[in-house]
PDB file of N, CA and C in Angstrom:
ATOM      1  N   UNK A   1     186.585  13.872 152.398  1.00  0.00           N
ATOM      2  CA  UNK A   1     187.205  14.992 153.076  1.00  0.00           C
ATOM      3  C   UNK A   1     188.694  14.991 152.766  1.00  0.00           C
ATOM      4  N   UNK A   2     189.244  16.124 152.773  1.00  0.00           N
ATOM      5  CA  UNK A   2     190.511  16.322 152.584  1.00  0.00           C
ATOM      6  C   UNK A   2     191.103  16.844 154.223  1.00  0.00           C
ATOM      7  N   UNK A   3     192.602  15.891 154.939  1.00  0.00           N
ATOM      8  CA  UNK A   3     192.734  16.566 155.389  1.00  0.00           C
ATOM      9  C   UNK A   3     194.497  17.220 155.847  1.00  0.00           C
ATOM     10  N   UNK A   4     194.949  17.746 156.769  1.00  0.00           N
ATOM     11  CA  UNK A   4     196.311  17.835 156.869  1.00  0.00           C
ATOM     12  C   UNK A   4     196.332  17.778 158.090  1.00  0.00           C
ATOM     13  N   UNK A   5     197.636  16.520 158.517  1.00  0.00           N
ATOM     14  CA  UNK A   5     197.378  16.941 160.040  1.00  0.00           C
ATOM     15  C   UNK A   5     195.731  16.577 160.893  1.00  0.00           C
ATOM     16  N   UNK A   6     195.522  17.142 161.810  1.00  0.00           N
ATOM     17  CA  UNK A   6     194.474  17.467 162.049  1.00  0.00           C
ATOM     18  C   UNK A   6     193.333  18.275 161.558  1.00  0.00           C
ATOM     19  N   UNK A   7     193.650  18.765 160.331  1.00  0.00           N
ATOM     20  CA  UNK A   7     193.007  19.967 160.055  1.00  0.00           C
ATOM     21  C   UNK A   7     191.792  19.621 158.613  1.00  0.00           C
ATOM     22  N   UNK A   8     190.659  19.782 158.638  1.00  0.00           N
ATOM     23  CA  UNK A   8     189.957  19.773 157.638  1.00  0.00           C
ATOM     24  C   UNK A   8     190.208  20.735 156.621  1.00  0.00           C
ATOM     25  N   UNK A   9     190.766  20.555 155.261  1.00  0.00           N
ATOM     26  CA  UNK A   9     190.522  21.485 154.604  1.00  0.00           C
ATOM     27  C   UNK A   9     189.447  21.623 153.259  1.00  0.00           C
ATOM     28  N   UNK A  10     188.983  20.645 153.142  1.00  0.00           N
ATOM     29  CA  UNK A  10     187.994  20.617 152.312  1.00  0.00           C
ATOM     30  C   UNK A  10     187.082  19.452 152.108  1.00  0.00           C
ATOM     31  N   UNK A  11     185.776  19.407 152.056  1.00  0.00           N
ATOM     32  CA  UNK A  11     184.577  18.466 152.207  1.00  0.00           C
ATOM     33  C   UNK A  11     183.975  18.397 150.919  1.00  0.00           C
ATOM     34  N   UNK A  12     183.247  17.589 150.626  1.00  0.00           N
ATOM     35  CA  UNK A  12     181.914  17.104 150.113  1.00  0.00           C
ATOM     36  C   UNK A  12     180.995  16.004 150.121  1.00  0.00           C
ATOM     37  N   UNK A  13     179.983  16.826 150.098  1.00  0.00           N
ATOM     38  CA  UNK A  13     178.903  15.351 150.360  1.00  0.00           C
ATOM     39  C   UNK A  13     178.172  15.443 148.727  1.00  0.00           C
ATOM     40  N   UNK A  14     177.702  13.932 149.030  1.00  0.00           N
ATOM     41  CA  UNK A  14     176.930  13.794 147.350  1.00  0.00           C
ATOM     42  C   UNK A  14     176.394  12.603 147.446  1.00  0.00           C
ATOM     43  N   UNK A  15     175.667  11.798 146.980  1.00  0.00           N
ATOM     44  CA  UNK A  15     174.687  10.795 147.071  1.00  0.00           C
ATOM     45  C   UNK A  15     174.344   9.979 145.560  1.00  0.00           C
ATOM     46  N   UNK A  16     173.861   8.785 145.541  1.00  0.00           N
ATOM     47  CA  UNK A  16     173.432   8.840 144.603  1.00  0.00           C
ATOM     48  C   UNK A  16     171.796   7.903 144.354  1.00  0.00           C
ATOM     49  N   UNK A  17     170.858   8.340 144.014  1.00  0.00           N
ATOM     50  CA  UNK A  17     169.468   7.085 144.357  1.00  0.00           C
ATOM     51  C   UNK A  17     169.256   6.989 142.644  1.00  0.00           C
ATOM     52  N   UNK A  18     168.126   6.175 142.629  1.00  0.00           N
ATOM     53  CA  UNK A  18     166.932   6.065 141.345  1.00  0.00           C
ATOM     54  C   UNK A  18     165.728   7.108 141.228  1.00  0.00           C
ATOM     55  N   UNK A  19     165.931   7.476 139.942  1.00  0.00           N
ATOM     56  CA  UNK A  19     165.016   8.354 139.342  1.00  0.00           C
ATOM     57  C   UNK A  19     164.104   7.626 138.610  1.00  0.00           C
ATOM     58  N   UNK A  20     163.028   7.080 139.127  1.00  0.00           N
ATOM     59  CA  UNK A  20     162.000   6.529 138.452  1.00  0.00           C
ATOM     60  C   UNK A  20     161.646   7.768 137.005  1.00  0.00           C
ATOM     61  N   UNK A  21     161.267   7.902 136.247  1.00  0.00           N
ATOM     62  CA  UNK A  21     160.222   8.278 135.268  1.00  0.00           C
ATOM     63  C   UNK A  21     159.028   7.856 134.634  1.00  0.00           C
ATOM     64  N   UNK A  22     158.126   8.019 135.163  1.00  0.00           N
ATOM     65  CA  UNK A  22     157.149   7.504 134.210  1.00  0.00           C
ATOM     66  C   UNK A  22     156.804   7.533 132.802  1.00  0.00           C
ATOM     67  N   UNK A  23     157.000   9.042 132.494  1.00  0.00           N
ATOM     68  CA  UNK A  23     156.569   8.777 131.387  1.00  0.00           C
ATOM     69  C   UNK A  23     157.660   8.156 129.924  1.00  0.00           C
ATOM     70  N   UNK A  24     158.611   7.632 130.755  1.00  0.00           N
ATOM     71  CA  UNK A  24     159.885   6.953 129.780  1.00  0.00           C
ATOM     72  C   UNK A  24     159.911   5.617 130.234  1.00  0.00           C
ATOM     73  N   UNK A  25     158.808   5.276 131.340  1.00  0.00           N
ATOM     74  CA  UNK A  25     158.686   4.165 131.801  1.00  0.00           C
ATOM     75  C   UNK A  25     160.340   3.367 132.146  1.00  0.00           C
ATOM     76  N   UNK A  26     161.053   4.006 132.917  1.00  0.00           N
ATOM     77  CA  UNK A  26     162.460   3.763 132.820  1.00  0.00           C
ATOM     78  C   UNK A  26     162.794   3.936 134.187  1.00  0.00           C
ATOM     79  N   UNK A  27     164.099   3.527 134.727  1.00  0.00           N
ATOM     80  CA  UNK A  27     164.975   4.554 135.809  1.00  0.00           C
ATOM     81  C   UNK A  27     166.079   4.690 135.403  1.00  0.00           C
ATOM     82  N   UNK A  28     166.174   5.837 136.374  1.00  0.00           N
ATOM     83  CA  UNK A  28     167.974   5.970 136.330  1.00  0.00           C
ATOM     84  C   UNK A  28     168.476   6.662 137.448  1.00  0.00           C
ATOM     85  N   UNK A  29     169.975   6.367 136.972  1.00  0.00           N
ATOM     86  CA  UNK A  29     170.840   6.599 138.663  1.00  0.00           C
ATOM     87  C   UNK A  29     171.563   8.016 138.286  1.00  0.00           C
ATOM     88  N   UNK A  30     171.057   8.608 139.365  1.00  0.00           N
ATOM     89  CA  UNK A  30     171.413   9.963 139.226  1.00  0.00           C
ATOM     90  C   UNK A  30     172.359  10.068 140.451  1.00  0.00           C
ATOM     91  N   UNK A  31     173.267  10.499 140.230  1.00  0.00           N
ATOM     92  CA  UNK A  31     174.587  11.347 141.503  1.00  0.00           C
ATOM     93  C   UNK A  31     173.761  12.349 141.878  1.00  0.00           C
ATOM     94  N   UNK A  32     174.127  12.852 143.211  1.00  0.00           N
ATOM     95  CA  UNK A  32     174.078  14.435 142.861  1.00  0.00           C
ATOM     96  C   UNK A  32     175.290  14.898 144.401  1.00  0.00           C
ATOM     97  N   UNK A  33     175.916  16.170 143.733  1.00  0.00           N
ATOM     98  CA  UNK A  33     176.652  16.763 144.739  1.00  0.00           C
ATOM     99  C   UNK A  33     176.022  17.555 145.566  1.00  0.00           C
ATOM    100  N   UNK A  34     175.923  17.884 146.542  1.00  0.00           N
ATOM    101  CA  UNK A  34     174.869  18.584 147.402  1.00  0.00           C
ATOM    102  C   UNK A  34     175.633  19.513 148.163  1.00  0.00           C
ATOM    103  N   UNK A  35     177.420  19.328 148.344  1.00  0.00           N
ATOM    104  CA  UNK A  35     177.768  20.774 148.922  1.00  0.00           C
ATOM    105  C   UNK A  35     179.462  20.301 148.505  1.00  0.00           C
ATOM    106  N   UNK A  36     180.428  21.560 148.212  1.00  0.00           N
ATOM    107  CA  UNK A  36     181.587  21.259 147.950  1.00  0.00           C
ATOM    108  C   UNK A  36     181.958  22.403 148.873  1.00  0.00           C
ATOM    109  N   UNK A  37     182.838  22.651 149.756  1.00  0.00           N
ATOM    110  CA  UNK A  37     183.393  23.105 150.308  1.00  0.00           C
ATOM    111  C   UNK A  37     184.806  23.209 150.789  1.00  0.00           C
ATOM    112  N   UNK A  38     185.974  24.512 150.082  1.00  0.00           N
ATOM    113  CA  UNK A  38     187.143  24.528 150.546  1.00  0.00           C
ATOM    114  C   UNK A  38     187.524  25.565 151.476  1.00  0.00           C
ATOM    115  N   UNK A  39     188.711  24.929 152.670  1.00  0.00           N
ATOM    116  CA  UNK A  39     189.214  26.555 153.176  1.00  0.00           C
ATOM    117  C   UNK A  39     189.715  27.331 152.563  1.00  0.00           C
ATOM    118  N   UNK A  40     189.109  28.605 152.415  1.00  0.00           N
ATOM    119  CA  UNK A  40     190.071  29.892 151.613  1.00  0.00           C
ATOM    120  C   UNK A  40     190.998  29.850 151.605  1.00  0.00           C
ATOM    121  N   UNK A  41     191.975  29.507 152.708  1.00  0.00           N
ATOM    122  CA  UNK A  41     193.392  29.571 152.349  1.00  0.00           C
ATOM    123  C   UNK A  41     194.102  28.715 151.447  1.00  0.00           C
ATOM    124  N   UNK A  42     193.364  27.281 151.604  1.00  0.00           N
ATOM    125  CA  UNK A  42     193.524  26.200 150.309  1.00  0.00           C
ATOM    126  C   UNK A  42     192.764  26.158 149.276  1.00  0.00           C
ATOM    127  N   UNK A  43     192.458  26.818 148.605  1.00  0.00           N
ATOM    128  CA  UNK A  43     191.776  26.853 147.254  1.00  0.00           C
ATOM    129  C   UNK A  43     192.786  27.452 146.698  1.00  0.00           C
ATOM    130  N   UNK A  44     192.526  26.900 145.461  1.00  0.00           N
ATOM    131  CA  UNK A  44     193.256  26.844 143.920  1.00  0.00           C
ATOM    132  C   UNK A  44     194.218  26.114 143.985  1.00  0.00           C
ATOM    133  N   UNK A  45     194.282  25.021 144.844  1.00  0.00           N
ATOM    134  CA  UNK A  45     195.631  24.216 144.658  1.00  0.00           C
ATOM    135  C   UNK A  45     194.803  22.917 144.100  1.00  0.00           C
ATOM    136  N   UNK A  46     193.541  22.527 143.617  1.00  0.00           N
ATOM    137  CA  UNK A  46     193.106  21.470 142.941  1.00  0.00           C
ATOM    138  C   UNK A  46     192.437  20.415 144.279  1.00  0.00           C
ATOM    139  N   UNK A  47     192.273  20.950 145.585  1.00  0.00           N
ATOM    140  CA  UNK A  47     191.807  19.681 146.098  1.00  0.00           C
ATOM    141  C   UNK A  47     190.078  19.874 145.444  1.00  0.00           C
ATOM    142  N   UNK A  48     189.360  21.037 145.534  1.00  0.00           N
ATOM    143  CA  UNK A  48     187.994  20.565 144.778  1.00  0.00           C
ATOM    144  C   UNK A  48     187.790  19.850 143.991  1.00  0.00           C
ATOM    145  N   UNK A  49     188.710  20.140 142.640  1.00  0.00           N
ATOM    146  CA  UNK A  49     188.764  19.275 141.845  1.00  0.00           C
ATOM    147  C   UNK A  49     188.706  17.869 142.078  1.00  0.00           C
ATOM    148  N   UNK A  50     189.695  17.783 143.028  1.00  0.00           N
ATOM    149  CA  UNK A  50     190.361  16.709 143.262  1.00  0.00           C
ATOM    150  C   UNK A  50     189.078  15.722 144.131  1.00  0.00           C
ATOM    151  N   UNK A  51     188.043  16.184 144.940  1.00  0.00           N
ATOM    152  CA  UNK A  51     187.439  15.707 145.439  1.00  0.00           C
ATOM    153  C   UNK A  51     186.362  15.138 144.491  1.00  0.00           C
ATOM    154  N   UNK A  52     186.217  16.323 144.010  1.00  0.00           N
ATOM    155  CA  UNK A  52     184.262  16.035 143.140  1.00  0.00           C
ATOM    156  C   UNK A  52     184.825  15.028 141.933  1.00  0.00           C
ATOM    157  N   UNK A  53     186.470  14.596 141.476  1.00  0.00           N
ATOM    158  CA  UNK A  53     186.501  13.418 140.743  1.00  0.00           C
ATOM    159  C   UNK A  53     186.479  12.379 141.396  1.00  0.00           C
ATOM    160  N   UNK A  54     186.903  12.519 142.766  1.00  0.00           N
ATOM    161  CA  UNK A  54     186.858  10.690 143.578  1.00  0.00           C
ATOM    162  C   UNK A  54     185.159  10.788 143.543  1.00  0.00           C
ATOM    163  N   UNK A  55     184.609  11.781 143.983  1.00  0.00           N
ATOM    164  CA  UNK A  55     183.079  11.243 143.756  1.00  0.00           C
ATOM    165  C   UNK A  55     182.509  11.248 142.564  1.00  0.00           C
ATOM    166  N   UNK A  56     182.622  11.812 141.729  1.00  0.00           N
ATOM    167  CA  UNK A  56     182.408  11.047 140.385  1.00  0.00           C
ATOM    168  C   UNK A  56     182.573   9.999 139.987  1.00  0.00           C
ATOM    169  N   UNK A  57     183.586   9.569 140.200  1.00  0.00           N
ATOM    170  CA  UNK A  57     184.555   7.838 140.064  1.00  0.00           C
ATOM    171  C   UNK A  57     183.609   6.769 140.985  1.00  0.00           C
ATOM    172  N   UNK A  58     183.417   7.517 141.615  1.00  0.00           N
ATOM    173  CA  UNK A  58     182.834   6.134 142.843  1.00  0.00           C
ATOM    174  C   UNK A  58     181.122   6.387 142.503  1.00  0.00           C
ATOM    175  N   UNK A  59     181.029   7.508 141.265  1.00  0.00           N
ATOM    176  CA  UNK A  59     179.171   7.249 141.064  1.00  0.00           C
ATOM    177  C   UNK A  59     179.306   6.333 139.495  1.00  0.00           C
ATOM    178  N   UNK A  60     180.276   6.601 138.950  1.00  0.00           N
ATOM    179  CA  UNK A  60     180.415   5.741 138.002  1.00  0.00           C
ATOM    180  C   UNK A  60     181.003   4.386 138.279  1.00  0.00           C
ATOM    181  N   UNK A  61     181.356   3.990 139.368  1.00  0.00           N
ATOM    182  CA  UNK A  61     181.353   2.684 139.604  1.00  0.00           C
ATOM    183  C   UNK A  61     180.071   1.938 140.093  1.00  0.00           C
ATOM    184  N   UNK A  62     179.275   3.273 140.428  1.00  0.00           N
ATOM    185  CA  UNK A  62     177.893   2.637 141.199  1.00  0.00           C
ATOM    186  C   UNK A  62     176.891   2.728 139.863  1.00  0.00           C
ATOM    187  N   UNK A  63     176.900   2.796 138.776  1.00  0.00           N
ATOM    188  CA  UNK A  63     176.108   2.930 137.304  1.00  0.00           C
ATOM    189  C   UNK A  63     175.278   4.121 137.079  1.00  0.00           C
ATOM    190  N   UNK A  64     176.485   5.094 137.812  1.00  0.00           N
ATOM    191  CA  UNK A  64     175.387   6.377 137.995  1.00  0.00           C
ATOM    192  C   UNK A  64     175.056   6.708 135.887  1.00  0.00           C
ATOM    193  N   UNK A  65     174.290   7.511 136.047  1.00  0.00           N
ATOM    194  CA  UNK A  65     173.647   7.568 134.629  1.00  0.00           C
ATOM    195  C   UNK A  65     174.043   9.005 134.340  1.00  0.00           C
ATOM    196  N   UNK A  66     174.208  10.181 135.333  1.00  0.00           N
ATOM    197  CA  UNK A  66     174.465  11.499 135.053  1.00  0.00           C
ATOM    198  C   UNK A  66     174.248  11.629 136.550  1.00  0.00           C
ATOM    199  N   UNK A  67     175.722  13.186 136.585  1.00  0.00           N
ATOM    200  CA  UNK A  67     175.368  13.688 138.059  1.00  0.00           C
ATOM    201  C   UNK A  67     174.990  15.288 137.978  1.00  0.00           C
ATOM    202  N   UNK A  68     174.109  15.630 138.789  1.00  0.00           N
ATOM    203  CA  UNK A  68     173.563  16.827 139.173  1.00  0.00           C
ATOM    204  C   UNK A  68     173.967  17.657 140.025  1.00  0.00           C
ATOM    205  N   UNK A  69     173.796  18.421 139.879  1.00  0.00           N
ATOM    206  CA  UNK A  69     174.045  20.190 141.106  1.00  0.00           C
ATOM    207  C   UNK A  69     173.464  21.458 141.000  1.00  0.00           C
ATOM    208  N   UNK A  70     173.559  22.150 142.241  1.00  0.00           N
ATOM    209  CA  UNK A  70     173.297  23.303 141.745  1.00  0.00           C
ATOM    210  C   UNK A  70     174.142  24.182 142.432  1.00  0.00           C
ATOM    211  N   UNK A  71     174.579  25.475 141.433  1.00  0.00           N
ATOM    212  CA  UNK A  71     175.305  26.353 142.331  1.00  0.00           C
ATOM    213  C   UNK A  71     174.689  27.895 141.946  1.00  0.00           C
ATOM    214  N   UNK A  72     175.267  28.720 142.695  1.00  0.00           N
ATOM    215  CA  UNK A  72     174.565  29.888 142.734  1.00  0.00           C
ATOM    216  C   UNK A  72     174.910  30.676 141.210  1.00  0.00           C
ATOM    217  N   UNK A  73     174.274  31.810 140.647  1.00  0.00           N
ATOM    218  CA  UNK A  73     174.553  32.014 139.122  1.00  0.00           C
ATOM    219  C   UNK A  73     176.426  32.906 139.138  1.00  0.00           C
ATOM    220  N   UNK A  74     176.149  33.878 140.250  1.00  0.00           N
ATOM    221  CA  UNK A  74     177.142  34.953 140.923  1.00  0.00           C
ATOM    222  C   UNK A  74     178.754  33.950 140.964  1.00  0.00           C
ATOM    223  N   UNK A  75     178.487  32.310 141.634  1.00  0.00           N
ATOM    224  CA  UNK A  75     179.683  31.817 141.968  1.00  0.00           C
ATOM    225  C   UNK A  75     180.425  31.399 141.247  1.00  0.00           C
ATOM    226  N   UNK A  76     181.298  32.573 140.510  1.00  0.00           N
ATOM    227  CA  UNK A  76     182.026  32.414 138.917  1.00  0.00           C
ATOM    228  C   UNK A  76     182.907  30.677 139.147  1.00  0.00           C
ATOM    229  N   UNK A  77     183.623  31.376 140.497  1.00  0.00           N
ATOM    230  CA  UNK A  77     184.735  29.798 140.507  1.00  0.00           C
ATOM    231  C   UNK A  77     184.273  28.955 140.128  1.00  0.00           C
ATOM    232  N   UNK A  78     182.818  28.034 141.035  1.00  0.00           N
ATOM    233  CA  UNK A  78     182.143  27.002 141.076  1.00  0.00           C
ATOM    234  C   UNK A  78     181.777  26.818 139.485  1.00  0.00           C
ATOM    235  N   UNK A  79     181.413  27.843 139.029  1.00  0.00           N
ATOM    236  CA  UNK A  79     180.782  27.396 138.181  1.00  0.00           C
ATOM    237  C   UNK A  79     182.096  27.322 136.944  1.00  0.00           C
ATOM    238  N   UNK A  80     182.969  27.765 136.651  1.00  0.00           N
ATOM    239  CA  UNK A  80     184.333  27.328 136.294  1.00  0.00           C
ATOM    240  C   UNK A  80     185.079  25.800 136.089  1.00  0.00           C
ATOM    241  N   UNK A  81     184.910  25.868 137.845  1.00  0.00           N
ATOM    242  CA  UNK A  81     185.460  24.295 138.312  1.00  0.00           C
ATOM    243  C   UNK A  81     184.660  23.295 137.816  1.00  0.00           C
ATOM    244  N   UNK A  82     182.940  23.207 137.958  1.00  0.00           N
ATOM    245  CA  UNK A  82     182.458  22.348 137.062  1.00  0.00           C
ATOM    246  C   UNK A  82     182.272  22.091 135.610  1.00  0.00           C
ATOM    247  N   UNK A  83     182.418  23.296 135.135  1.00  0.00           N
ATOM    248  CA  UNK A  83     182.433  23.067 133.581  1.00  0.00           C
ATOM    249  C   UNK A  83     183.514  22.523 133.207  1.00  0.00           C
ATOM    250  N   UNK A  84     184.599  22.910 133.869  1.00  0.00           N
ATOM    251  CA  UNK A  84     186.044  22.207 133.498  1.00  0.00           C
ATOM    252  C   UNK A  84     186.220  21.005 133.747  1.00  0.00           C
ATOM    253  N   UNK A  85     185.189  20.300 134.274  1.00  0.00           N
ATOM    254  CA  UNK A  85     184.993  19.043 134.790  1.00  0.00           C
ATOM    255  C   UNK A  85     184.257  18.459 133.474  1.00  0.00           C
ATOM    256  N   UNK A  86     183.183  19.238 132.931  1.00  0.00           N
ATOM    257  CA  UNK A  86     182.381  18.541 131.769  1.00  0.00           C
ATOM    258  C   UNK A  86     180.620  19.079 132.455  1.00  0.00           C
ATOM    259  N   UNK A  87     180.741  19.736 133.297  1.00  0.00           N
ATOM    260  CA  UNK A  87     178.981  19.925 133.634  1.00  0.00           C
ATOM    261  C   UNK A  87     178.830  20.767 132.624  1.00  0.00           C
ATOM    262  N   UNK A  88     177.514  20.989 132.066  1.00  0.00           N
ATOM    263  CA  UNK A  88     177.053  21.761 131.567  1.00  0.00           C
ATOM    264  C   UNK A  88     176.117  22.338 132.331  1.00  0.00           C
ATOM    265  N   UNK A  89     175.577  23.613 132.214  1.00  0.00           N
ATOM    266  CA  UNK A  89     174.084  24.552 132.415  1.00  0.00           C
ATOM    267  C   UNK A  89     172.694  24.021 131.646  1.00  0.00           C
ATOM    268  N   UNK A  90     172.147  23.272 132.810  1.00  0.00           N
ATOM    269  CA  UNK A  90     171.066  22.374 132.021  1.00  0.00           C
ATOM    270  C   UNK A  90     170.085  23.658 132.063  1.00  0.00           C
ATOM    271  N   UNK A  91     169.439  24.247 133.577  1.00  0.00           N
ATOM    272  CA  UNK A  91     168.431  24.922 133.927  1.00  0.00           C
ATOM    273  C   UNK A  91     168.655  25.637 134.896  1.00  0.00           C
ATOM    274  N   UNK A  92     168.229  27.418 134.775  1.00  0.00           N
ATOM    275  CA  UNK A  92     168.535  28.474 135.728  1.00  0.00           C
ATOM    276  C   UNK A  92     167.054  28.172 136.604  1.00  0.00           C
ATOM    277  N   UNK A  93     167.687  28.396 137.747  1.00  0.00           N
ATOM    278  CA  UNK A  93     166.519  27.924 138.928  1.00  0.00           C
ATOM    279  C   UNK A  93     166.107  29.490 139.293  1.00  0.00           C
ATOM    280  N   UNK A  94     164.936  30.021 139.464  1.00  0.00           N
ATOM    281  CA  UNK A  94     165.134  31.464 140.078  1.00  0.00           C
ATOM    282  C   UNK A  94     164.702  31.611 141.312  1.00  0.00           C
ATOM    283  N   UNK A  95     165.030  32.268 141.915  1.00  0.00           N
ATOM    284  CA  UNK A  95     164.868  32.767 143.408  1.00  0.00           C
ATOM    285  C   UNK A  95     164.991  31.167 144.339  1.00  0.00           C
ATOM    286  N   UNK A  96     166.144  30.274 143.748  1.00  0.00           N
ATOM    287  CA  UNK A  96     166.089  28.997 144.596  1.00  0.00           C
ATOM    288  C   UNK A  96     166.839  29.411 145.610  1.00  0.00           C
ATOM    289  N   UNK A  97     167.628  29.992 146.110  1.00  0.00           N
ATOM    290  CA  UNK A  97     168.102  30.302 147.545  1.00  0.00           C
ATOM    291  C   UNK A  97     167.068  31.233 148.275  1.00  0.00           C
ATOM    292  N   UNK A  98     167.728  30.948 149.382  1.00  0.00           N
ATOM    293  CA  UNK A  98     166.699  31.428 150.522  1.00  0.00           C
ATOM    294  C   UNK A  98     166.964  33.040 150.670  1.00  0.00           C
ATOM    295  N   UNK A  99     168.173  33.941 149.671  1.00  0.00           N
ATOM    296  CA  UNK A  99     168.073  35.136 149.916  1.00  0.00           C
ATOM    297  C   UNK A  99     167.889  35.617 148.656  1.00  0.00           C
ATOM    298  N   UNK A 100     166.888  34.904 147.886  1.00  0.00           N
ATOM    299  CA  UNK A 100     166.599  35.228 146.649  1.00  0.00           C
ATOM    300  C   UNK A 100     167.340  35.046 145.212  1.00  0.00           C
ATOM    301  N   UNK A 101     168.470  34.634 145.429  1.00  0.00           N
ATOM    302  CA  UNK A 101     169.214  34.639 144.302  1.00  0.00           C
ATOM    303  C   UNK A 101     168.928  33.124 143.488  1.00  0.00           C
ATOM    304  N   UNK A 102     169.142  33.403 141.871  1.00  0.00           N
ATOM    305  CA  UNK A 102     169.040  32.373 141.084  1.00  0.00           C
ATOM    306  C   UNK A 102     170.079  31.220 141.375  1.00  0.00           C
ATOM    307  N   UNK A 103     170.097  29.964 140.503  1.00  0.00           N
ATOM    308  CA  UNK A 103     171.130  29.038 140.646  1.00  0.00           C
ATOM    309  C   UNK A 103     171.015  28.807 139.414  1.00  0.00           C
ATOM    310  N   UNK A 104     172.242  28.122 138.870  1.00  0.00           N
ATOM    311  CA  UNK A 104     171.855  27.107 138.002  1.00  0.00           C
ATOM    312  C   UNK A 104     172.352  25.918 138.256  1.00  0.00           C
ATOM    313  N   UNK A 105     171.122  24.683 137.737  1.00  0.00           N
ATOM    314  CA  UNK A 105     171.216  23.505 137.726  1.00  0.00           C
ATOM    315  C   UNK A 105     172.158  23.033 136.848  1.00  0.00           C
ATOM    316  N   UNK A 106     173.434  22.697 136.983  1.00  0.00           N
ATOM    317  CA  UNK A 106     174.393  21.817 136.236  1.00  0.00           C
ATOM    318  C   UNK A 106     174.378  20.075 136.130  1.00  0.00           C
ATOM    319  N   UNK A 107     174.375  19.773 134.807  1.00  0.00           N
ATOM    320  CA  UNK A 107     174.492  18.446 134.786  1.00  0.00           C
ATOM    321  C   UNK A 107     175.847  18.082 134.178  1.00  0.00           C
ATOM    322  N   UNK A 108     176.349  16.587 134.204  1.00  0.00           N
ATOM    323  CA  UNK A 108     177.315  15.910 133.890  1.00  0.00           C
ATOM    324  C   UNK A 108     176.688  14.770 133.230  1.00  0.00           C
ATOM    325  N   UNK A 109     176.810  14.446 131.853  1.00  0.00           N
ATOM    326  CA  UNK A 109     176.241  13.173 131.419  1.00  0.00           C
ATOM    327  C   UNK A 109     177.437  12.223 131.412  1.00  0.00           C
ATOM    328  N   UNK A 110     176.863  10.573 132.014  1.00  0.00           N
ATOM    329  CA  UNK A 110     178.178   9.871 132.215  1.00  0.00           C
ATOM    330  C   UNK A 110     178.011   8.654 131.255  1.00  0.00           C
ATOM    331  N   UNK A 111     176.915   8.588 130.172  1.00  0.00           N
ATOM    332  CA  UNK A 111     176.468   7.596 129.815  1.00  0.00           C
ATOM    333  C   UNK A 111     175.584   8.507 128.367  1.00  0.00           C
TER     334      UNK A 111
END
């Protein structure tokens, strides 16, 4: 969390477990970000950025293997801010939100 004062201005949560595979007979450690959130009035001054690299940093200290997300197709910023990070557009998800709209699945390879 980012904050000032008392004041929250920006969050994220993100995780990271094992991805068994079978048929690579393998695992791996996958990150994934699960929500980034700034106050409107503080965006574009770099705390997103600034967040989703401390959690990056701390999945690559944990042997993450690649981190995952998804954001909506419409959310130009988001999807901006992560590419400028290094995600790429692995896979468009369709109708994965609950008011119908597509996403796409972004990955980050760290390895």
């Amino acid at each position: 969390m980012a904050y000032h004062e008392d004041k929250c201005l920006a969050v994220i949560v993100s995780k990271i477990e094992d991805i068994h595979k079978q048929s690579e007979q393998m695992t791996r450690r996958r990150g994934y970000i699960a929500m980034l959130a700034v106050d409107p009035q503080y965006r574009r001054l770099g705390l997103g950025k600034k967040l989703v690299q401390i959690s990056i940093d701390a999945m690559k200290e944990q042997d993450a293997d690649e981190v995952v997300l998804e954001t909506e197709i419409t959310n130009e910023a988001a999807l901006r801010l992560y590419e400028h990070i290094g995600f790429f557009r692995d896979k468009r998800l369709h109708s994965y939100y609950l008011n119908g709209n597509d996403a796409y699945k972004l990955k980050l390879l760290l390895k």
